[in-house]
PDB file of N, CA and C in Angstrom:
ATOM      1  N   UNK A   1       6.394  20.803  -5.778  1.00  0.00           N
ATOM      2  CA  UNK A   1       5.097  20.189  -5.498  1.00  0.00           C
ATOM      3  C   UNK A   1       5.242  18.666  -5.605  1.00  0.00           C
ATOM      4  N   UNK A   2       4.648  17.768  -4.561  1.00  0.00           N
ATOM      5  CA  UNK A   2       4.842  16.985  -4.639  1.00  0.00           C
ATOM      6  C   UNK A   2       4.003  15.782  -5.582  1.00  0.00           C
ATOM      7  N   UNK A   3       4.430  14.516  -6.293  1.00  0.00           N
ATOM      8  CA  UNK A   3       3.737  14.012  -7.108  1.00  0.00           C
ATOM      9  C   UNK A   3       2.310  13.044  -6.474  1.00  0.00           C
ATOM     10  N   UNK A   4       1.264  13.440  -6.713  1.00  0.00           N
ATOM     11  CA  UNK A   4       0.044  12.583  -6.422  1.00  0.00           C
ATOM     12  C   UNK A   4      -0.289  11.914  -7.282  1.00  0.00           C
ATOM     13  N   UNK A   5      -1.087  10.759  -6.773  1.00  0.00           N
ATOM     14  CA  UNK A   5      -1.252   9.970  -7.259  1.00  0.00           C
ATOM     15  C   UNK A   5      -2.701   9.487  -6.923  1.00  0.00           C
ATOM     16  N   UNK A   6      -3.826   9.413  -8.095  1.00  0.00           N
ATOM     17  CA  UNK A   6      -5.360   9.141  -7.773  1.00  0.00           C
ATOM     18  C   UNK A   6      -5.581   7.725  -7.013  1.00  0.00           C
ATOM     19  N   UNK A   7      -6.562   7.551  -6.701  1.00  0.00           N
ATOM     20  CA  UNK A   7      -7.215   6.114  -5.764  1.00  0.00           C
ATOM     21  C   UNK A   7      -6.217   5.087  -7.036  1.00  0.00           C
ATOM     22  N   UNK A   8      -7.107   5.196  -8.164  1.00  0.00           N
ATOM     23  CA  UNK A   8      -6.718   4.165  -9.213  1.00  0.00           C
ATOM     24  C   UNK A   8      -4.725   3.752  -9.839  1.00  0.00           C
ATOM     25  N   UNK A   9      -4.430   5.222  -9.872  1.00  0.00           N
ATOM     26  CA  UNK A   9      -3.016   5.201  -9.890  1.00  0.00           C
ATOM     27  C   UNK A   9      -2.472   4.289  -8.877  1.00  0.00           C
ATOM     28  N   UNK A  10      -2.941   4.705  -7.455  1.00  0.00           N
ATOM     29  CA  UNK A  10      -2.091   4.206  -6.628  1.00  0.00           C
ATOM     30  C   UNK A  10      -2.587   2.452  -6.170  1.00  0.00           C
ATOM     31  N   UNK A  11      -3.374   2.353  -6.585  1.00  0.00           N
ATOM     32  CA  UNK A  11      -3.808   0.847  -6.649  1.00  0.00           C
ATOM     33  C   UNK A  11      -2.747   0.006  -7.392  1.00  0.00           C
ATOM     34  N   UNK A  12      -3.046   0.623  -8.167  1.00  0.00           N
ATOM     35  CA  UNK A  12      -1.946  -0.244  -9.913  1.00  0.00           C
ATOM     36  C   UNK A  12      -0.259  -0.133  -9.061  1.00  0.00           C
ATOM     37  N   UNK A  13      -0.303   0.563  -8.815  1.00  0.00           N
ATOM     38  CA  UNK A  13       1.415   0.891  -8.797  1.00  0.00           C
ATOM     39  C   UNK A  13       1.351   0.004  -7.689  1.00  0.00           C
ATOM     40  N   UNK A  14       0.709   0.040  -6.244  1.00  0.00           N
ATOM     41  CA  UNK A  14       0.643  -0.870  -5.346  1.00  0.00           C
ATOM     42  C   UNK A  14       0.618  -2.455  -5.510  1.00  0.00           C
ATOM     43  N   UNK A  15      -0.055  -2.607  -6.657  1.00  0.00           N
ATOM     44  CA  UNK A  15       0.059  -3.955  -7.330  1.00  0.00           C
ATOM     45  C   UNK A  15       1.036  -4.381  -7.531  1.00  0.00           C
ATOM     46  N   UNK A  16       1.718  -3.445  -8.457  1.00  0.00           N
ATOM     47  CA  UNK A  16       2.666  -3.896  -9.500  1.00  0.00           C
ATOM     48  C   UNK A  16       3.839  -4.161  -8.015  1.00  0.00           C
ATOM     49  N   UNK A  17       3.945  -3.429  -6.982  1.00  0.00           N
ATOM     50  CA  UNK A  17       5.291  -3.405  -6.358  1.00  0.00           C
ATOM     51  C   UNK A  17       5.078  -4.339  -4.954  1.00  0.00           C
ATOM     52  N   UNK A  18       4.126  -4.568  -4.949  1.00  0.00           N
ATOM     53  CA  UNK A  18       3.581  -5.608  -3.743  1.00  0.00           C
ATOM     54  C   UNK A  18       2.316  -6.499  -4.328  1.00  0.00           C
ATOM     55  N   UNK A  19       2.719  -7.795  -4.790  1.00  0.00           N
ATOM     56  CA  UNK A  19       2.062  -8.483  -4.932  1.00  0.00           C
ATOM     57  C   UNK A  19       0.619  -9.293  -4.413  1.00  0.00           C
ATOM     58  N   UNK A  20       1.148  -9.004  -2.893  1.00  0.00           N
ATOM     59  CA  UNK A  20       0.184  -9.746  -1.915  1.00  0.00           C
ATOM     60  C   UNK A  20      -0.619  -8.642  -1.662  1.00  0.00           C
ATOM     61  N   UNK A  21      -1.546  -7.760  -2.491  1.00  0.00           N
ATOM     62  CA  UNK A  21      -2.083  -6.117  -1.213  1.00  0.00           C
ATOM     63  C   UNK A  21      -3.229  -7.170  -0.383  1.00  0.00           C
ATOM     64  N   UNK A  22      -3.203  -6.835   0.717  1.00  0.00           N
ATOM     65  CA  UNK A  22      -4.310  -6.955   1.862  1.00  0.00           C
ATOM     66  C   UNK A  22      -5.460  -6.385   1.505  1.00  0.00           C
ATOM     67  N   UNK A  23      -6.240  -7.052   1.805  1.00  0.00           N
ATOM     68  CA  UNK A  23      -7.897  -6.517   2.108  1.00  0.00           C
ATOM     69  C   UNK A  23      -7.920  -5.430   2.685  1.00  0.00           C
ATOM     70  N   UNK A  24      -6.981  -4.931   3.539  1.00  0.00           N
ATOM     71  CA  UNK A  24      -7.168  -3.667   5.014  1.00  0.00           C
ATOM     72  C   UNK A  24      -6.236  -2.294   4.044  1.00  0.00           C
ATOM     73  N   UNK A  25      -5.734  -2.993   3.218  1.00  0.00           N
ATOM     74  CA  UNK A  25      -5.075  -2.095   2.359  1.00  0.00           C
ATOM     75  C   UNK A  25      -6.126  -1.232   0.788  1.00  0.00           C
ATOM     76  N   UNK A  26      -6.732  -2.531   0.878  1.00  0.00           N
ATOM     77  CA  UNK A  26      -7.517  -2.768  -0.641  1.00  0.00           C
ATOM     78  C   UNK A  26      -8.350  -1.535  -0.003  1.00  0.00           C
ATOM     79  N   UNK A  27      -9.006  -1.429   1.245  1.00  0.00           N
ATOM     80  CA  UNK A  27     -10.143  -0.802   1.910  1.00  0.00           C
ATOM     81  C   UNK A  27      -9.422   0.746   1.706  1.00  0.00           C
ATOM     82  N   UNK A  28      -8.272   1.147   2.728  1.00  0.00           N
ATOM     83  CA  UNK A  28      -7.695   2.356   2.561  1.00  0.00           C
ATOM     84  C   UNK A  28      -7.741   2.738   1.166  1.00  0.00           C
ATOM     85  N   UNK A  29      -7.058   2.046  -0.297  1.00  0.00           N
ATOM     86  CA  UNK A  29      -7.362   2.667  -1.030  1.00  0.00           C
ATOM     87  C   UNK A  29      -8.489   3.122  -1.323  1.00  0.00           C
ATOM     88  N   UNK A  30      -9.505   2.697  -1.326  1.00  0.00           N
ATOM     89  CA  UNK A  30     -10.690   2.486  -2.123  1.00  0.00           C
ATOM     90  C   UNK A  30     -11.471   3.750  -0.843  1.00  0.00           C
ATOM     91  N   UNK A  31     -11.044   4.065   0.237  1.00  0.00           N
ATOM     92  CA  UNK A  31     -12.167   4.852   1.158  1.00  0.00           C
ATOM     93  C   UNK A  31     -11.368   5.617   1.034  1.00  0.00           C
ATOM     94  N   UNK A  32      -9.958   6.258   0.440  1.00  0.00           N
ATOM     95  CA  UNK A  32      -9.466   7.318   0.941  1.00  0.00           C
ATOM     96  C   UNK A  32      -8.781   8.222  -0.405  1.00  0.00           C
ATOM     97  N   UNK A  33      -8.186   9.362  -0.067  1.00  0.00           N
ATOM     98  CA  UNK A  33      -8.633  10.494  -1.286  1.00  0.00           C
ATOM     99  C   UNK A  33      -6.966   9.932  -2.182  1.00  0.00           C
ATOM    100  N   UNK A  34      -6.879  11.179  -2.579  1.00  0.00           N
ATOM    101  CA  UNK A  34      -5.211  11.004  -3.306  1.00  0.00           C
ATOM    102  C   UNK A  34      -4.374  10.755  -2.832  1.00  0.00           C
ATOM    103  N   UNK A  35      -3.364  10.490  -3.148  1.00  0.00           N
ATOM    104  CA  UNK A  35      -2.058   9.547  -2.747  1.00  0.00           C
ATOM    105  C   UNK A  35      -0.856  10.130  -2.213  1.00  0.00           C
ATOM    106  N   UNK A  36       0.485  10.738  -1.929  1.00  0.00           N
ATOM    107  CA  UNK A  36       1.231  11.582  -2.395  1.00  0.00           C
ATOM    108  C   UNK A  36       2.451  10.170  -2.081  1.00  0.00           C
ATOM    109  N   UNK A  37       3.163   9.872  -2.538  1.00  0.00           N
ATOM    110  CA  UNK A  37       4.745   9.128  -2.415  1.00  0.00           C
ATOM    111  C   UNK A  37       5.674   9.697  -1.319  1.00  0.00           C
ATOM    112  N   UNK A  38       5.998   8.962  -0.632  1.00  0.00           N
ATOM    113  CA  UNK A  38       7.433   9.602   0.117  1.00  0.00           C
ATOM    114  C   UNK A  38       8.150   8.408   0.158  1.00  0.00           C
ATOM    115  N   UNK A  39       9.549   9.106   0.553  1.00  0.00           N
ATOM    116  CA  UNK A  39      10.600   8.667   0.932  1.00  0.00           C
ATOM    117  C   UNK A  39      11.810   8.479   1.936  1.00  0.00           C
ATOM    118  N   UNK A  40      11.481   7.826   2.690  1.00  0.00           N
ATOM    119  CA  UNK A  40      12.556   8.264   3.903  1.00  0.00           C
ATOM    120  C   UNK A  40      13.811   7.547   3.594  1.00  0.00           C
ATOM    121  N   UNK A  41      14.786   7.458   4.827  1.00  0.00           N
ATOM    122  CA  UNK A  41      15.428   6.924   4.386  1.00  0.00           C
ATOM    123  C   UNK A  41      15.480   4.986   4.699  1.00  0.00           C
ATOM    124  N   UNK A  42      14.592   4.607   5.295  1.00  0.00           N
ATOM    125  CA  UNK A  42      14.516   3.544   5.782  1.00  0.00           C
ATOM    126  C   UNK A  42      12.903   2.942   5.517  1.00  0.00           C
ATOM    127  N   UNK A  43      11.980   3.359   4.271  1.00  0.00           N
ATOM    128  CA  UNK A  43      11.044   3.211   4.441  1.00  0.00           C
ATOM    129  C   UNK A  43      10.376   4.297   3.169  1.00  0.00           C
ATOM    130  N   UNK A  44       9.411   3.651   2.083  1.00  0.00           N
ATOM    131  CA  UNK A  44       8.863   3.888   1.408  1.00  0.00           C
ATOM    132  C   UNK A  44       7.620   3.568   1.292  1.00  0.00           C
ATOM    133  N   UNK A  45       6.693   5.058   1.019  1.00  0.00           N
ATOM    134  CA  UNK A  45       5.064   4.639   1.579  1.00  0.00           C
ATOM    135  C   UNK A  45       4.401   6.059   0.748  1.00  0.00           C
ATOM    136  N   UNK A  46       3.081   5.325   0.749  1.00  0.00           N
ATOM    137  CA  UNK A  46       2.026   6.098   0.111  1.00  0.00           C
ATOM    138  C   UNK A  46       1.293   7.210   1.147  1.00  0.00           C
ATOM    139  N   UNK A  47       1.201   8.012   1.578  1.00  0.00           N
ATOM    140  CA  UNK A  47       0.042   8.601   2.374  1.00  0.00           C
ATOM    141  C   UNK A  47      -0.965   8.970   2.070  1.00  0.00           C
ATOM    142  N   UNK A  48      -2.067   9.034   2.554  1.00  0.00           N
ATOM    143  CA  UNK A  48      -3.899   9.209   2.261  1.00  0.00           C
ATOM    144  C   UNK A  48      -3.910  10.928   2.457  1.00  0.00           C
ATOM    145  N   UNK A  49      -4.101  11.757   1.322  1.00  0.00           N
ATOM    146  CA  UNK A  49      -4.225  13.116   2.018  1.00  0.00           C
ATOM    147  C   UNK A  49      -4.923  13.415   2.862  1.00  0.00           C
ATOM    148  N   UNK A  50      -6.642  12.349   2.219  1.00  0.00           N
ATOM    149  CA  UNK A  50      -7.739  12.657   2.921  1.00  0.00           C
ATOM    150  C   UNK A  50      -7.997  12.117   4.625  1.00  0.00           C
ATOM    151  N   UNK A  51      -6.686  11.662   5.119  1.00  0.00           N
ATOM    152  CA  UNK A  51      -7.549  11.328   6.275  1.00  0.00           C
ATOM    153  C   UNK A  51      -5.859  11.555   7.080  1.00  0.00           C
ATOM    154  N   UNK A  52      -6.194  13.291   7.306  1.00  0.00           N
ATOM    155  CA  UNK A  52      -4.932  13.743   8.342  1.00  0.00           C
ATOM    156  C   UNK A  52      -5.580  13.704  10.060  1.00  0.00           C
ATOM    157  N   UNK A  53      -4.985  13.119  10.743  1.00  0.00           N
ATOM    158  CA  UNK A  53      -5.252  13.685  12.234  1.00  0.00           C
ATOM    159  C   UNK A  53      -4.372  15.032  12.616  1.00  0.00           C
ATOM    160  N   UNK A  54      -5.098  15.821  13.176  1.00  0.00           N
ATOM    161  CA  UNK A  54      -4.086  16.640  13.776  1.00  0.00           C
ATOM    162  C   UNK A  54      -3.968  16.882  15.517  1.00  0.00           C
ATOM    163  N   UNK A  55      -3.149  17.052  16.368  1.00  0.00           N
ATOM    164  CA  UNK A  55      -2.954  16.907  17.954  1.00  0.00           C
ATOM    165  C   UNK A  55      -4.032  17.866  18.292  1.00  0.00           C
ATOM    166  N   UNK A  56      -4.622  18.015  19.556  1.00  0.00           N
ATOM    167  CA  UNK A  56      -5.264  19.038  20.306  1.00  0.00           C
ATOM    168  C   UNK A  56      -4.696  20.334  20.109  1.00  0.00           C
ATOM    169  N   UNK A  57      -3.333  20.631  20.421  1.00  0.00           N
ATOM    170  CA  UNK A  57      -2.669  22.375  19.815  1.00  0.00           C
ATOM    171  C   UNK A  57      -2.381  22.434  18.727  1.00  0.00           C
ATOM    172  N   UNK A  58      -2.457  21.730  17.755  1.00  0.00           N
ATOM    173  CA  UNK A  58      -2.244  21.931  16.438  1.00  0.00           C
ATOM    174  C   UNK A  58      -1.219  21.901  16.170  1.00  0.00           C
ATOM    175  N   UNK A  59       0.012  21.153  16.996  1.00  0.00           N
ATOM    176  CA  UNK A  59       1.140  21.579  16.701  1.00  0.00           C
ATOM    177  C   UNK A  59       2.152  20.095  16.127  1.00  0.00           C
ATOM    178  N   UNK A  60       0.992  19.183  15.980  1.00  0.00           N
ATOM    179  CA  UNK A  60       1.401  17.669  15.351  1.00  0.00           C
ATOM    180  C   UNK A  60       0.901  17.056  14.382  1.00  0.00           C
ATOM    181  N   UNK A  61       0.798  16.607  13.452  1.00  0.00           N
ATOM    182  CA  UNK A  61      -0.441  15.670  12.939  1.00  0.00           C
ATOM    183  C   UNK A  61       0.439  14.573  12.137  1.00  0.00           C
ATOM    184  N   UNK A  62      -0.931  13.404  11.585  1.00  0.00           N
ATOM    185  CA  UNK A  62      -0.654  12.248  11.442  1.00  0.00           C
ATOM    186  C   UNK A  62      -1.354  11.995  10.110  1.00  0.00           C
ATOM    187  N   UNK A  63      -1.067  11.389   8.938  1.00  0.00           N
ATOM    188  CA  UNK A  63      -1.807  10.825   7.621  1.00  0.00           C
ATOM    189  C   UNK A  63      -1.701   9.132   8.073  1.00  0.00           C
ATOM    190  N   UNK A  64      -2.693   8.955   7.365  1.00  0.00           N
ATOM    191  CA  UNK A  64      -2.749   6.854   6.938  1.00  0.00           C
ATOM    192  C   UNK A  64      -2.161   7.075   5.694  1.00  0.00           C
ATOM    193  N   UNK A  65      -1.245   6.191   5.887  1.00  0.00           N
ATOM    194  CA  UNK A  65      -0.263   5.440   4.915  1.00  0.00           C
ATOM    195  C   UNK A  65      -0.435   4.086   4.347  1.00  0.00           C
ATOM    196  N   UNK A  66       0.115   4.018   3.110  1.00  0.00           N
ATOM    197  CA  UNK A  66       0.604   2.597   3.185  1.00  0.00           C
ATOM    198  C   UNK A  66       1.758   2.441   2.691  1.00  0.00           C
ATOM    199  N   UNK A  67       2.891   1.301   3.284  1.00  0.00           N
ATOM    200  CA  UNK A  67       3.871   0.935   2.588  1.00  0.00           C
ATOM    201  C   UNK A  67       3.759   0.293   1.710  1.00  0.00           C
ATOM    202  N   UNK A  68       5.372   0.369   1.196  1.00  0.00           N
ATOM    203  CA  UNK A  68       5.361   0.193  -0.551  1.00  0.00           C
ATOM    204  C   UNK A  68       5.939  -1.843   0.250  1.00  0.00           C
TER     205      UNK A  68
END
């Protein structure tokens, strides 16, 4: 299971690892649900559970993120 992280968690930690957060960032946290962490290999980011798109066949979908 993967580790989540609340609005407030992920604020702080966003702080602490990016100094500058944006206003457009400040907003996503603050309008959107829990957090979950990933990791690729070229790219580290938060995703919004609460706000998935999914394709017309159901056979794609998309979360708002933010990078770390």
């Amino acid at each position: 299971m993967p580790n989540i992280l609340t609005k407030v968690a992920a604020y702080e930690r966003l702080a602490r690892e990016r100094q500058m957060v944006s206003l457009i960032d400040r907003d996503i946290i603050a309008l959107g649900g829990d957090f979950i962490p990933l990791r690729s290999d070229w790219v580290s980011l938060y995703y919004d559970t609460a706000h998935k798109i999914v394709s017309d066949d159901g056979g794609q979908y998309a979360y708002r993120a933010i990078t770390t």
